[in-house]
Protein backbone atom coordinates (compact mmCIF):
# COMPACT_ATOMS: atom_id res chain seq x y z
CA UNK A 1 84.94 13.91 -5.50
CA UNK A 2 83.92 11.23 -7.94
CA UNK A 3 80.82 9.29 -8.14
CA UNK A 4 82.35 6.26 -7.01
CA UNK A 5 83.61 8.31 -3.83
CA UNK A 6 80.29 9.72 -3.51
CA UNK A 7 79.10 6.03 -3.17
CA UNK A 8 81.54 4.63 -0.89
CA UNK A 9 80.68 7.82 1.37
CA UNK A 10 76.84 7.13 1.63
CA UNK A 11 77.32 3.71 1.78
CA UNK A 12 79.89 4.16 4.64
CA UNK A 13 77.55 6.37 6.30
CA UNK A 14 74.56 4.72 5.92
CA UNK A 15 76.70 1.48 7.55
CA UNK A 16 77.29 3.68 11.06
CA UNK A 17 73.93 4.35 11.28
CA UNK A 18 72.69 1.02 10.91
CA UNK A 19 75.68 0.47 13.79
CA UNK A 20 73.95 3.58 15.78
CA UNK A 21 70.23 1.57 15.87
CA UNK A 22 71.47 -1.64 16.33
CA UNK A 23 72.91 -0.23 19.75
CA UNK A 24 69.67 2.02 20.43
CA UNK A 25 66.92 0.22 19.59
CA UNK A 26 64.15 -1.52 21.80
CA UNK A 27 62.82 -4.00 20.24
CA UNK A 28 64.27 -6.70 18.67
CA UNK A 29 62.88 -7.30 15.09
CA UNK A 30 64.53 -4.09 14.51
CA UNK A 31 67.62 -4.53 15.69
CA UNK A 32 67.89 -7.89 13.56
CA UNK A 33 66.81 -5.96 10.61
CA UNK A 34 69.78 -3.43 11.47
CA UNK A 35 72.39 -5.78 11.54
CA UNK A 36 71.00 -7.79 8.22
CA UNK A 37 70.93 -4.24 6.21
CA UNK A 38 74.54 -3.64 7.99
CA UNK A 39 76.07 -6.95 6.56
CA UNK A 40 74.98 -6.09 3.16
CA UNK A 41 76.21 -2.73 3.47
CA UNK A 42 79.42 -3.96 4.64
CA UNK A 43 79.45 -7.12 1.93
CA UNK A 44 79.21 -4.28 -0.91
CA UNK A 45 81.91 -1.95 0.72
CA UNK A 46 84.06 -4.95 0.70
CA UNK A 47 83.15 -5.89 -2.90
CA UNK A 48 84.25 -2.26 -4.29
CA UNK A 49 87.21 -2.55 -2.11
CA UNK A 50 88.43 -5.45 -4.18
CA UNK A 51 87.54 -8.64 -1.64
CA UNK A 52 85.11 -10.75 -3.35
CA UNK A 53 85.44 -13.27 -1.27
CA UNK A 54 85.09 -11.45 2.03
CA UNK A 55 82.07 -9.98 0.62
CA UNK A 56 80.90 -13.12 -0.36
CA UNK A 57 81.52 -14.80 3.38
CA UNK A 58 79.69 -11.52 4.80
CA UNK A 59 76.80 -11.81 2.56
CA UNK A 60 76.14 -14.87 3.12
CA UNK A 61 77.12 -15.85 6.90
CA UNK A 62 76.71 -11.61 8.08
CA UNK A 63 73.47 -11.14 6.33
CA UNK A 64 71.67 -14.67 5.56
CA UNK A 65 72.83 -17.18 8.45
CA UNK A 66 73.29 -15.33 11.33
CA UNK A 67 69.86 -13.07 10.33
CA UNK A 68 67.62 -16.04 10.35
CA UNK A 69 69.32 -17.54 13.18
CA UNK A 70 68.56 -14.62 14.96
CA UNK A 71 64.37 -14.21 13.78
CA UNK A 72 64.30 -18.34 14.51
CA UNK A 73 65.45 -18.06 17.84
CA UNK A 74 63.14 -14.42 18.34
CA UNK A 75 60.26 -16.70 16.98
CA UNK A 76 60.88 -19.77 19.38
CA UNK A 77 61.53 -18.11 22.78
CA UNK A 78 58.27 -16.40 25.02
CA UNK A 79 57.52 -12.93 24.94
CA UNK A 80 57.16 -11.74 28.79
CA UNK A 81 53.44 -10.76 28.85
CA UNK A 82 52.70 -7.21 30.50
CA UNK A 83 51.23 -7.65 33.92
CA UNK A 84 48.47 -4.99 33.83
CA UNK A 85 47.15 -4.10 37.86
């Protein structure tokens, strides 16, 4: 295998996982941090694939708008408080 191949592998790989916490996760900071790192991941796959301009919608609507859209609305709505008896 090649370097490139090497690269597309990881990055492939590294892309599931991101997929895998996104599902398993708890809390939700984390889970918007998986699906930010998982748009970029994707946005570069697509990039050495030869779409620039599928990378270039992913990057910035995957991993910018739809990121901070998600922390904004996190930010805004009330965290249930514990009820300790």
């Amino acid at each position: 295998m090649t370097l490139a191949a090497w690269f597309v592998f990881i990055l492939s790989i590294t892309f599931v996982l991101t997929s895998i916490i996104v599902l398993s996760a708890r809390k939700l900071i984390v889970i918007i941090s998986a699906i930010g790192i998982g748009s970029v991941l994707l946005a570069v796959l697509f990039f050495i694939y030869g779409a620039p301009f599928a990378g270039a919608f992913e990057l910035s609507v995957g991993a910018g708008l739809i990121s901070v859209l998600f922390i904004i609305a996190t930010s805004v709505t009330e965290q249930p408080e514990d009820q300790v008896d």
